[in-house]
PDB file of N, CA and C in Angstrom:
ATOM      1  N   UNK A   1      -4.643  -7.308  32.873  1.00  0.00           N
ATOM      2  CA  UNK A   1      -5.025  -8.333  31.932  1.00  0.00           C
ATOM      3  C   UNK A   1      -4.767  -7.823  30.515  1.00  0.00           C
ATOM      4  N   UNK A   2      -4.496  -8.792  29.744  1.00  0.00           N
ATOM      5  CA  UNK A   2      -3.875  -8.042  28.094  1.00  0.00           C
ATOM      6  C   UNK A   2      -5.314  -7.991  27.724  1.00  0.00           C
ATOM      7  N   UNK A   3      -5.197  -6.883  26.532  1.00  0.00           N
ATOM      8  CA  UNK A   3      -6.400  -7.034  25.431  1.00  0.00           C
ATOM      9  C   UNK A   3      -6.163  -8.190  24.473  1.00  0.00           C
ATOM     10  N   UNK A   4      -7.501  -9.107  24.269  1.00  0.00           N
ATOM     11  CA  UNK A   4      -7.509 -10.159  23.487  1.00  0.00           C
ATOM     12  C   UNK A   4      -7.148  -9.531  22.150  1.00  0.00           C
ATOM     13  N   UNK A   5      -6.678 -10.547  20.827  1.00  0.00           N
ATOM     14  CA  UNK A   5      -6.468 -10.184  19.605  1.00  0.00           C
ATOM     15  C   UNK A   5      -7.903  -9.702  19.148  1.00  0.00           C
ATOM     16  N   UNK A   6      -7.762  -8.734  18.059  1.00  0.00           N
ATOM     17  CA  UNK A   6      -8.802  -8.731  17.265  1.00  0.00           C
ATOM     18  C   UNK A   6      -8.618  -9.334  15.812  1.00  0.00           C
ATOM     19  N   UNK A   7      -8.850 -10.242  15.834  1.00  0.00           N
ATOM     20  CA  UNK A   7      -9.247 -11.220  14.585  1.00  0.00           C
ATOM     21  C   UNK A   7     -10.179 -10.687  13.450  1.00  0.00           C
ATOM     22  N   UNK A   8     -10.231  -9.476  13.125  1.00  0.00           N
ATOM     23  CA  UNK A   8     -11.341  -9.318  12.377  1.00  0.00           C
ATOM     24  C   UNK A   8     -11.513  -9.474  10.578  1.00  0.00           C
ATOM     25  N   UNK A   9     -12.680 -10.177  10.229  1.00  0.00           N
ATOM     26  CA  UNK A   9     -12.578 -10.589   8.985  1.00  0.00           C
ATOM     27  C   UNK A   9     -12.763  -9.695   7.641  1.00  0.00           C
ATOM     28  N   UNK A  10     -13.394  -8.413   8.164  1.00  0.00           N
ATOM     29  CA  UNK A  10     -13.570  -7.247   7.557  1.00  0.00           C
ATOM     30  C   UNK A  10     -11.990  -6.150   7.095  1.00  0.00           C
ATOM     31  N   UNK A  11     -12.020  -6.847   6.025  1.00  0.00           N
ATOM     32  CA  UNK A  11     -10.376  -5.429   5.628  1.00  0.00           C
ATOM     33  C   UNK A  11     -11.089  -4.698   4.787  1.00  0.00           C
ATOM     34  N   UNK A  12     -10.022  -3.550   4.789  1.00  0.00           N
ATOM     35  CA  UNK A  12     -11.118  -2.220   4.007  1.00  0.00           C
ATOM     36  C   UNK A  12     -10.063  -2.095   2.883  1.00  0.00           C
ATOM     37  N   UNK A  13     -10.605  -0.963   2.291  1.00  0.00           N
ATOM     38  CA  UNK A  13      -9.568  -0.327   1.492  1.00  0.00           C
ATOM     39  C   UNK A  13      -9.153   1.335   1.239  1.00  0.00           C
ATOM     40  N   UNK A  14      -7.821   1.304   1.086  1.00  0.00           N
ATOM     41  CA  UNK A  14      -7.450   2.472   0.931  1.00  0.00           C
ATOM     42  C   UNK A  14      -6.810   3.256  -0.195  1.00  0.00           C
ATOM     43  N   UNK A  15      -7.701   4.450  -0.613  1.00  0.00           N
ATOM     44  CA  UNK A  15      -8.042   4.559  -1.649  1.00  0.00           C
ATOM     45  C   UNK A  15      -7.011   5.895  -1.989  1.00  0.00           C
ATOM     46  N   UNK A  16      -5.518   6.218  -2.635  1.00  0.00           N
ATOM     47  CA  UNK A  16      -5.157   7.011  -3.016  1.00  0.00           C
ATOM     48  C   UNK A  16      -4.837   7.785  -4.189  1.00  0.00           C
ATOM     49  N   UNK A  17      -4.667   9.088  -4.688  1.00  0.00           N
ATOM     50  CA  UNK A  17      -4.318   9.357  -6.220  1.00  0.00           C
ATOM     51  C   UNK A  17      -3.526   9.225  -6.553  1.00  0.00           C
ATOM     52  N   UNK A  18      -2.646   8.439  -7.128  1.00  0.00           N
ATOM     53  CA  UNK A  18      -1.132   8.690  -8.051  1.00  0.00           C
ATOM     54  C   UNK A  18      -0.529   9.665  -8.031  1.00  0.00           C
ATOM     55  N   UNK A  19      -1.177  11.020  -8.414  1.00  0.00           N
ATOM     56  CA  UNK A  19      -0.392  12.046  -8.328  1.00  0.00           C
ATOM     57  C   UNK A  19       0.108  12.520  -6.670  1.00  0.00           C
ATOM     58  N   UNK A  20      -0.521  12.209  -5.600  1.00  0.00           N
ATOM     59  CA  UNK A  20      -0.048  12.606  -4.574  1.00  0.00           C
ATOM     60  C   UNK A  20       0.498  11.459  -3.614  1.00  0.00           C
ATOM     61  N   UNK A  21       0.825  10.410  -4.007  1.00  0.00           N
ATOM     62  CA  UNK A  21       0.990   9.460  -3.077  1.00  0.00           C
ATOM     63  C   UNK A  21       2.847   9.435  -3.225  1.00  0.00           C
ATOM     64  N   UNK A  22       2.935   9.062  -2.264  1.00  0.00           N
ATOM     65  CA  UNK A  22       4.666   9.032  -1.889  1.00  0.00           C
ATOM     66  C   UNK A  22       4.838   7.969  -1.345  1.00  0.00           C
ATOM     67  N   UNK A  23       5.778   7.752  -2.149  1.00  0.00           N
ATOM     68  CA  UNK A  23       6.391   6.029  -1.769  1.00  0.00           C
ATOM     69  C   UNK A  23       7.415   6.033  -2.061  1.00  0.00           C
ATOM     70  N   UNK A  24       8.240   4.832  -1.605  1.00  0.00           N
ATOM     71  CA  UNK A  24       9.453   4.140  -2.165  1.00  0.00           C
ATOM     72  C   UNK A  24       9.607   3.007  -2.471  1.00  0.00           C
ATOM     73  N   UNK A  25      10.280   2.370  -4.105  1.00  0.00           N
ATOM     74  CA  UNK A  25      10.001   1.386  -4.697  1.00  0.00           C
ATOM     75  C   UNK A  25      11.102   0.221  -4.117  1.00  0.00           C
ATOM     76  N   UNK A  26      10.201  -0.725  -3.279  1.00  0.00           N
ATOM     77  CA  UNK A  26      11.222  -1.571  -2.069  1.00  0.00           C
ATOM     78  C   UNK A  26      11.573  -2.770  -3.218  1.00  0.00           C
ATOM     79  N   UNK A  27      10.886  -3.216  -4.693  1.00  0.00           N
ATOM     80  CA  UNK A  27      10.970  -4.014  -5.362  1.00  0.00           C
ATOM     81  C   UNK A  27      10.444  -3.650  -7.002  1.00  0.00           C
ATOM     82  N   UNK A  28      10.961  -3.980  -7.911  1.00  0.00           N
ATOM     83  CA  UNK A  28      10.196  -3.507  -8.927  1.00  0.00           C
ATOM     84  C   UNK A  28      10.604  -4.674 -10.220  1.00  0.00           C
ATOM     85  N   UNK A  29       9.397  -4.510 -10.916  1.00  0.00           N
ATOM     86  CA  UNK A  29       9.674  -5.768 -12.675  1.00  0.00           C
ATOM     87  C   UNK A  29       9.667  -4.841 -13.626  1.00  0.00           C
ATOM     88  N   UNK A  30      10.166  -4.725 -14.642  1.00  0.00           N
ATOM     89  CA  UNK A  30      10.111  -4.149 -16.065  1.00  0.00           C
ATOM     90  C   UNK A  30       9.892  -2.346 -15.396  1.00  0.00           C
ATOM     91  N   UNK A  31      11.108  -1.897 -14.502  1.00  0.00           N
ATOM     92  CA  UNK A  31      10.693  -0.589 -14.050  1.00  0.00           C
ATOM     93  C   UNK A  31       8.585  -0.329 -13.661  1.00  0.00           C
ATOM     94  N   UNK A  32       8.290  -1.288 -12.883  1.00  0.00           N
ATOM     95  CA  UNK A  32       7.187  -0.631 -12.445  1.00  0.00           C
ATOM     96  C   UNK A  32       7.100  -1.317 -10.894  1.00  0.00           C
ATOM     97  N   UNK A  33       7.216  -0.425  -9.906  1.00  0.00           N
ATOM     98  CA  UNK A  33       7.342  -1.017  -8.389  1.00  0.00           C
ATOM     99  C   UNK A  33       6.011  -1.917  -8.039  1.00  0.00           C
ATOM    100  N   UNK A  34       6.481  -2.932  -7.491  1.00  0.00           N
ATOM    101  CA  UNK A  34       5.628  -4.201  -7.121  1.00  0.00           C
ATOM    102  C   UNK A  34       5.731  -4.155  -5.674  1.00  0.00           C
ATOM    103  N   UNK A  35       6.703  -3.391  -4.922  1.00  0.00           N
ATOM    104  CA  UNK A  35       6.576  -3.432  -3.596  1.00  0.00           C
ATOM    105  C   UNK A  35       6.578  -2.105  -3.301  1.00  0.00           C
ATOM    106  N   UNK A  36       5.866  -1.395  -2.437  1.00  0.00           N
ATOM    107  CA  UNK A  36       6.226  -0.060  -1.902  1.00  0.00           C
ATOM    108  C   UNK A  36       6.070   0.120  -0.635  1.00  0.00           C
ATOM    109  N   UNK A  37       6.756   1.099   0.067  1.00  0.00           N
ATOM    110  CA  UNK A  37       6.725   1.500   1.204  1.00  0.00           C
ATOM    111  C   UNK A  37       6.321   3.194   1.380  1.00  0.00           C
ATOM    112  N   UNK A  38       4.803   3.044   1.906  1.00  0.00           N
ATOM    113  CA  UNK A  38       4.480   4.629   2.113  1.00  0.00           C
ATOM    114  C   UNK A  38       4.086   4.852   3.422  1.00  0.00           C
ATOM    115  N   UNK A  39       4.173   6.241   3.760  1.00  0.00           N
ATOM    116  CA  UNK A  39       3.838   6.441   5.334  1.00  0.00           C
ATOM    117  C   UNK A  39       2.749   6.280   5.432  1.00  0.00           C
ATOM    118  N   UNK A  40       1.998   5.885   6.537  1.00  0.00           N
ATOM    119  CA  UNK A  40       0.372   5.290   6.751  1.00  0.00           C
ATOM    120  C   UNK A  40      -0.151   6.974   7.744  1.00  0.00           C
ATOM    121  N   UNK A  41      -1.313   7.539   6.920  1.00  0.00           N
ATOM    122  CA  UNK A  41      -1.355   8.638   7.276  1.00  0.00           C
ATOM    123  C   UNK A  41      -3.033   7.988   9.013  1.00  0.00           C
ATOM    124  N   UNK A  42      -3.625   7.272   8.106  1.00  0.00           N
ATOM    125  CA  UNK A  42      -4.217   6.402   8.550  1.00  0.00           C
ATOM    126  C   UNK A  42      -4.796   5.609  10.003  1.00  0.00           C
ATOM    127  N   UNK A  43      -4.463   5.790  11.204  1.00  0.00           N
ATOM    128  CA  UNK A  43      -4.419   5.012  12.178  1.00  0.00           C
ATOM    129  C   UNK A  43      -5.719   3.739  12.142  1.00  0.00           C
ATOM    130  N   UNK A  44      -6.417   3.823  11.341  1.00  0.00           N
ATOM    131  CA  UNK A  44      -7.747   2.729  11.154  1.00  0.00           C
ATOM    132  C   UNK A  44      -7.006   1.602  10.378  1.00  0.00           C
ATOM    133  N   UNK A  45      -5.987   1.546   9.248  1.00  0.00           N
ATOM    134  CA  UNK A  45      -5.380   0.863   8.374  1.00  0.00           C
ATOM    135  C   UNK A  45      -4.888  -0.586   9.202  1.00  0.00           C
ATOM    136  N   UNK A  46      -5.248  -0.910   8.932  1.00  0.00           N
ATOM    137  CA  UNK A  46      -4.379  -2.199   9.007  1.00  0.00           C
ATOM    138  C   UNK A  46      -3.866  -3.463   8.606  1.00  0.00           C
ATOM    139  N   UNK A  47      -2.683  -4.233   9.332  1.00  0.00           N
ATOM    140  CA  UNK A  47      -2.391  -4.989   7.820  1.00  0.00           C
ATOM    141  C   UNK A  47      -3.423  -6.004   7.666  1.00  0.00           C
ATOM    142  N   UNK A  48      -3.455  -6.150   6.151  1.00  0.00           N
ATOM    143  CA  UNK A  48      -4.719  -7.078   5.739  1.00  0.00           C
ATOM    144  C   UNK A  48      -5.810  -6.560   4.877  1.00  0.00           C
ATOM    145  N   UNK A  49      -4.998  -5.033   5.007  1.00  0.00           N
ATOM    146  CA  UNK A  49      -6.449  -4.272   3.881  1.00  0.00           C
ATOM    147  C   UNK A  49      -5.342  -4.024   2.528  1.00  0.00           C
ATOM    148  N   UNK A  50      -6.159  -3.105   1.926  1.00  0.00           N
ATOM    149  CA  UNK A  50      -5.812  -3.280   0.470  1.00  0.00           C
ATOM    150  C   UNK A  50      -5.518  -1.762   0.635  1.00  0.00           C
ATOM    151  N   UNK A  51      -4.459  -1.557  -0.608  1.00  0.00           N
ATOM    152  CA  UNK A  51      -4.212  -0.250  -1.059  1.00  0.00           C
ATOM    153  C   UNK A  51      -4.330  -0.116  -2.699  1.00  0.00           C
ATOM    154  N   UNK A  52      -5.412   1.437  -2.974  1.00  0.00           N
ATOM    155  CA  UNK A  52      -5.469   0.896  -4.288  1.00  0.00           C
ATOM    156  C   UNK A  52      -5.472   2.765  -4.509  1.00  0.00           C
ATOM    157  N   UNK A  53      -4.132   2.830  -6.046  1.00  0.00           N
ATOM    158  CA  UNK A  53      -3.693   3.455  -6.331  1.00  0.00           C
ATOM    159  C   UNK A  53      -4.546   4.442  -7.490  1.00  0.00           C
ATOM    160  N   UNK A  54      -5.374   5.431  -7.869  1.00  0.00           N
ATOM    161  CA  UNK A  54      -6.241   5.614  -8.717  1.00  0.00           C
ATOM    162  C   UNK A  54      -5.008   6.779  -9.881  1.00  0.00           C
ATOM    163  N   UNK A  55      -4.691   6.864 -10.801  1.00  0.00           N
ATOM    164  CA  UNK A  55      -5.104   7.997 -11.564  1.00  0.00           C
ATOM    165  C   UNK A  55      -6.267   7.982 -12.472  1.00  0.00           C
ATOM    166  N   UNK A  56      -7.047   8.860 -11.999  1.00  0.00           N
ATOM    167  CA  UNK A  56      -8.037   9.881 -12.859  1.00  0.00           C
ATOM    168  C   UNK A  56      -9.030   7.971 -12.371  1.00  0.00           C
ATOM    169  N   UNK A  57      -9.346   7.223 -13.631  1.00  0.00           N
ATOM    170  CA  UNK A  57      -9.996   5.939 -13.471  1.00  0.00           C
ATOM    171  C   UNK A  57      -9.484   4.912 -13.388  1.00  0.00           C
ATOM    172  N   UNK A  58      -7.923   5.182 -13.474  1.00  0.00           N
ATOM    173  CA  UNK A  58      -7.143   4.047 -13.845  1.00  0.00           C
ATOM    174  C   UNK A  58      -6.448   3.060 -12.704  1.00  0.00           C
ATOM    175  N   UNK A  59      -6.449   2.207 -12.305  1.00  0.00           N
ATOM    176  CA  UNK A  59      -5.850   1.322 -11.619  1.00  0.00           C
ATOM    177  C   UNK A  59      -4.598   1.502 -11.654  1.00  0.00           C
ATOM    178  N   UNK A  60      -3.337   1.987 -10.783  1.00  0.00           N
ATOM    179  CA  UNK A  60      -2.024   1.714 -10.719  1.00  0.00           C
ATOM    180  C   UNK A  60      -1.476   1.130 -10.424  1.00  0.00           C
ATOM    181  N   UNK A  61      -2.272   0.977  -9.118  1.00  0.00           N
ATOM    182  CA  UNK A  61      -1.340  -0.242  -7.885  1.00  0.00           C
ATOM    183  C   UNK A  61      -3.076  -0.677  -7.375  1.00  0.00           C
ATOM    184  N   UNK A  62      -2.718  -1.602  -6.838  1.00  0.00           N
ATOM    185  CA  UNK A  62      -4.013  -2.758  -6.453  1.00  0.00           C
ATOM    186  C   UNK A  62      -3.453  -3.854  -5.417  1.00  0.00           C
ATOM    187  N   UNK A  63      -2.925  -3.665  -4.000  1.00  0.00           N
ATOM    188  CA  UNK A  63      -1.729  -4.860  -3.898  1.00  0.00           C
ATOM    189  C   UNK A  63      -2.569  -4.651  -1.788  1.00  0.00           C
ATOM    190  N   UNK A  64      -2.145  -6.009  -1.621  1.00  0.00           N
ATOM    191  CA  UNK A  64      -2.645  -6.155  -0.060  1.00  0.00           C
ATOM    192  C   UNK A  64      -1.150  -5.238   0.833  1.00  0.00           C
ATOM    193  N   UNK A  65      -1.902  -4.664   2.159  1.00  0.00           N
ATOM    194  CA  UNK A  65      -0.706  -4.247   3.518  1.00  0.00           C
ATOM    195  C   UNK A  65      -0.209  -5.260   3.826  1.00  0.00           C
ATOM    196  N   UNK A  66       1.117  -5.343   3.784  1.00  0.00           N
ATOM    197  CA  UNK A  66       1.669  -6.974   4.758  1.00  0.00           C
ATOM    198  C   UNK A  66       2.111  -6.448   5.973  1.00  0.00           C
ATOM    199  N   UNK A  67       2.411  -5.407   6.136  1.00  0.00           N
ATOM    200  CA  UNK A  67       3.059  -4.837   6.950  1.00  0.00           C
ATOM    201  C   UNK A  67       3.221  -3.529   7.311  1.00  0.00           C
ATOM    202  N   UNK A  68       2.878  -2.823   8.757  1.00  0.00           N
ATOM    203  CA  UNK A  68       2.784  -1.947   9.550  1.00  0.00           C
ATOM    204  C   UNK A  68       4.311  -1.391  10.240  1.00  0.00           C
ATOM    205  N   UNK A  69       4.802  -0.486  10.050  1.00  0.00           N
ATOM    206  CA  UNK A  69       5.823  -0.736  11.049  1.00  0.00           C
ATOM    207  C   UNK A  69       5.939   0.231  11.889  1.00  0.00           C
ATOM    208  N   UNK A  70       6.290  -0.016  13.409  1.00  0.00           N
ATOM    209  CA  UNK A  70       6.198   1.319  14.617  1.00  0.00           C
ATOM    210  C   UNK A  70       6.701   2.591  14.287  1.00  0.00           C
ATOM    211  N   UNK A  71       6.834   2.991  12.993  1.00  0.00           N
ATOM    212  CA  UNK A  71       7.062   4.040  12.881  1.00  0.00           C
ATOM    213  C   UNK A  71       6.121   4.926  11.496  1.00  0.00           C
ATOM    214  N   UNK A  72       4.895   3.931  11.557  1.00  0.00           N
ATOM    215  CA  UNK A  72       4.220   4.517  10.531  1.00  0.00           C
ATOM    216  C   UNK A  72       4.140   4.324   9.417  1.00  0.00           C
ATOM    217  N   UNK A  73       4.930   3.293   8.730  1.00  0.00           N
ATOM    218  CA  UNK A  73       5.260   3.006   7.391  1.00  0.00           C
ATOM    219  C   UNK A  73       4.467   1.831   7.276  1.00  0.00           C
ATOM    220  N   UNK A  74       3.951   2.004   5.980  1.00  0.00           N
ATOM    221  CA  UNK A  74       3.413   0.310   5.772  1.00  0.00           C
ATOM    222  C   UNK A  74       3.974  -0.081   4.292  1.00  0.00           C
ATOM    223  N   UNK A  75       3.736  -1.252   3.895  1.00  0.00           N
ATOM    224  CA  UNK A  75       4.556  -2.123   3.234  1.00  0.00           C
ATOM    225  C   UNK A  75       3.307  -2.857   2.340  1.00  0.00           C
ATOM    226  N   UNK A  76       3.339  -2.714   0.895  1.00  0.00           N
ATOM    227  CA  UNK A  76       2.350  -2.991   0.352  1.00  0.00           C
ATOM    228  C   UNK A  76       2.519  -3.897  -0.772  1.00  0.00           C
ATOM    229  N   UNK A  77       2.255  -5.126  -1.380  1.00  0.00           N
ATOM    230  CA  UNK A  77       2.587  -5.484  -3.083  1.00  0.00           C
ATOM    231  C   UNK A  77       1.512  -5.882  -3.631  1.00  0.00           C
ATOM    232  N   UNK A  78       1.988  -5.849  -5.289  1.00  0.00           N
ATOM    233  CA  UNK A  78       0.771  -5.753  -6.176  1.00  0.00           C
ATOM    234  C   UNK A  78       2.354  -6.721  -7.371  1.00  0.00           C
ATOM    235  N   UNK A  79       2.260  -7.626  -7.259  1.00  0.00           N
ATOM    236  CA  UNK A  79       2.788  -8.347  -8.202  1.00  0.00           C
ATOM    237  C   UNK A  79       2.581  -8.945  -9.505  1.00  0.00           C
ATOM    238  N   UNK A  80       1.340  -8.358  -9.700  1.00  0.00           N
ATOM    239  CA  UNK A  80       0.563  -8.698 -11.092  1.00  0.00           C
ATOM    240  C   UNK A  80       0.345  -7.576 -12.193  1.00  0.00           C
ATOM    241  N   UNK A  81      -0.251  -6.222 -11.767  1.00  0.00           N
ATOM    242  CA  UNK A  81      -0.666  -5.699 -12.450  1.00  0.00           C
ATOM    243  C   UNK A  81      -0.124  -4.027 -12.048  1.00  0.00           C
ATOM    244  N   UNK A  82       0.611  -3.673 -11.293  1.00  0.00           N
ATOM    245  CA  UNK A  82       1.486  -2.469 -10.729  1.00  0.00           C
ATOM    246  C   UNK A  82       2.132  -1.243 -12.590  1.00  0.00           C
ATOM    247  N   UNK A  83       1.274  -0.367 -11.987  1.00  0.00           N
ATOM    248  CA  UNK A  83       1.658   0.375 -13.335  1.00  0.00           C
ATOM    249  C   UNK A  83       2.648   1.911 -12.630  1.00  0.00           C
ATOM    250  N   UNK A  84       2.670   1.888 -10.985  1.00  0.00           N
ATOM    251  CA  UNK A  84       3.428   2.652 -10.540  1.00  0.00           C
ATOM    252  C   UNK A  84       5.150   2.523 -11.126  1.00  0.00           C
ATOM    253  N   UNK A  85       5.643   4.186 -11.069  1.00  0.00           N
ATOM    254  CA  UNK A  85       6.683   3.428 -12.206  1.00  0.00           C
ATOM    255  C   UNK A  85       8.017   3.931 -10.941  1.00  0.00           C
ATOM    256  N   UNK A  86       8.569   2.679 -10.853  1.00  0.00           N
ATOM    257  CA  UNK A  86      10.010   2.676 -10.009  1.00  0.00           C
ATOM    258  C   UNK A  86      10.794   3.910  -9.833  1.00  0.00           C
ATOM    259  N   UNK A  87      10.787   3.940 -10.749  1.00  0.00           N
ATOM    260  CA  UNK A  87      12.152   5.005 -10.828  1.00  0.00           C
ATOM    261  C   UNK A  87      11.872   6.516 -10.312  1.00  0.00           C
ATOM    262  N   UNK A  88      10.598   6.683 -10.376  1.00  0.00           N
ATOM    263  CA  UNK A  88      10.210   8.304 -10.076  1.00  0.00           C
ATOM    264  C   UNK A  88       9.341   7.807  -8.564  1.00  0.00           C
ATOM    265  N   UNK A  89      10.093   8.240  -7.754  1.00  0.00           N
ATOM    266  CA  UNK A  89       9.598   8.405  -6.497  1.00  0.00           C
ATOM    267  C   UNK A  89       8.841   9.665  -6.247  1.00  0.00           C
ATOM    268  N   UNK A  90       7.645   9.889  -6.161  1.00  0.00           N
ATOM    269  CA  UNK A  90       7.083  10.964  -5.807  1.00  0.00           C
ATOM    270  C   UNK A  90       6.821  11.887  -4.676  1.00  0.00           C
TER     271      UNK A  90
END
C-alpha cells in the first residue's frame, strides 16, 4: 500500500550565514541573485519552507523552496528584496 501524502501546513525555516552559504545564481536583477540553487544539507527541509540568508543582522536573501531535486539541491527565490550578490559565488 503507498504512503498517503503529507499535506502539512507547518513550513519552517532555514536559517543560514552569508559568509558560508554556497550557491549558484540560477537568476539575478541589478547583479543581486533572485534565484539560487544550494545543496540541501538538511533532510527535514522541504519544499514550502523558507530560506533566510543572515549576515551578522542583516537580511540577504528571504525567498520560499520551490524545489527539491533527487540529488540534493534545492531551488530557492526572493524577488523583492535579495542583497546576495550574483556574481561572487561562494
Amino acid at each position: 500500500m503507498a504512503e498517503r501524502p503529507n499535506y502539512s501546513n507547518n513550513s519552517q525555516t532555514l536559517v543560514v550565514e552569508a559568509d558560508s552559504f554556497d550557491f549558484e545564481a540560477v537568476e539575478q536583477i541589478n547583479g543581486h541573485a533572485t534565484v539560487v540553487r544550494f545543496q540541501l544539507k538538511n533532510p527535514e527541509v522541504k519544499a514550502g519552507d523558507v530560506l533566510l540568508v543572515l549576515s551578522g543582522g542583516d537580511i540577504h536573501f528571504h525567498g520560499m523552496i520551490g524545489i527539491i531535486s533527487d540529488d540534493g539541491s534545492a531551488v530557492a527565490t526572493d524577488r523583492r528584496g535579495s542583497l546576495l550578490p550574483a556574481s561572487t559565488v561562494q
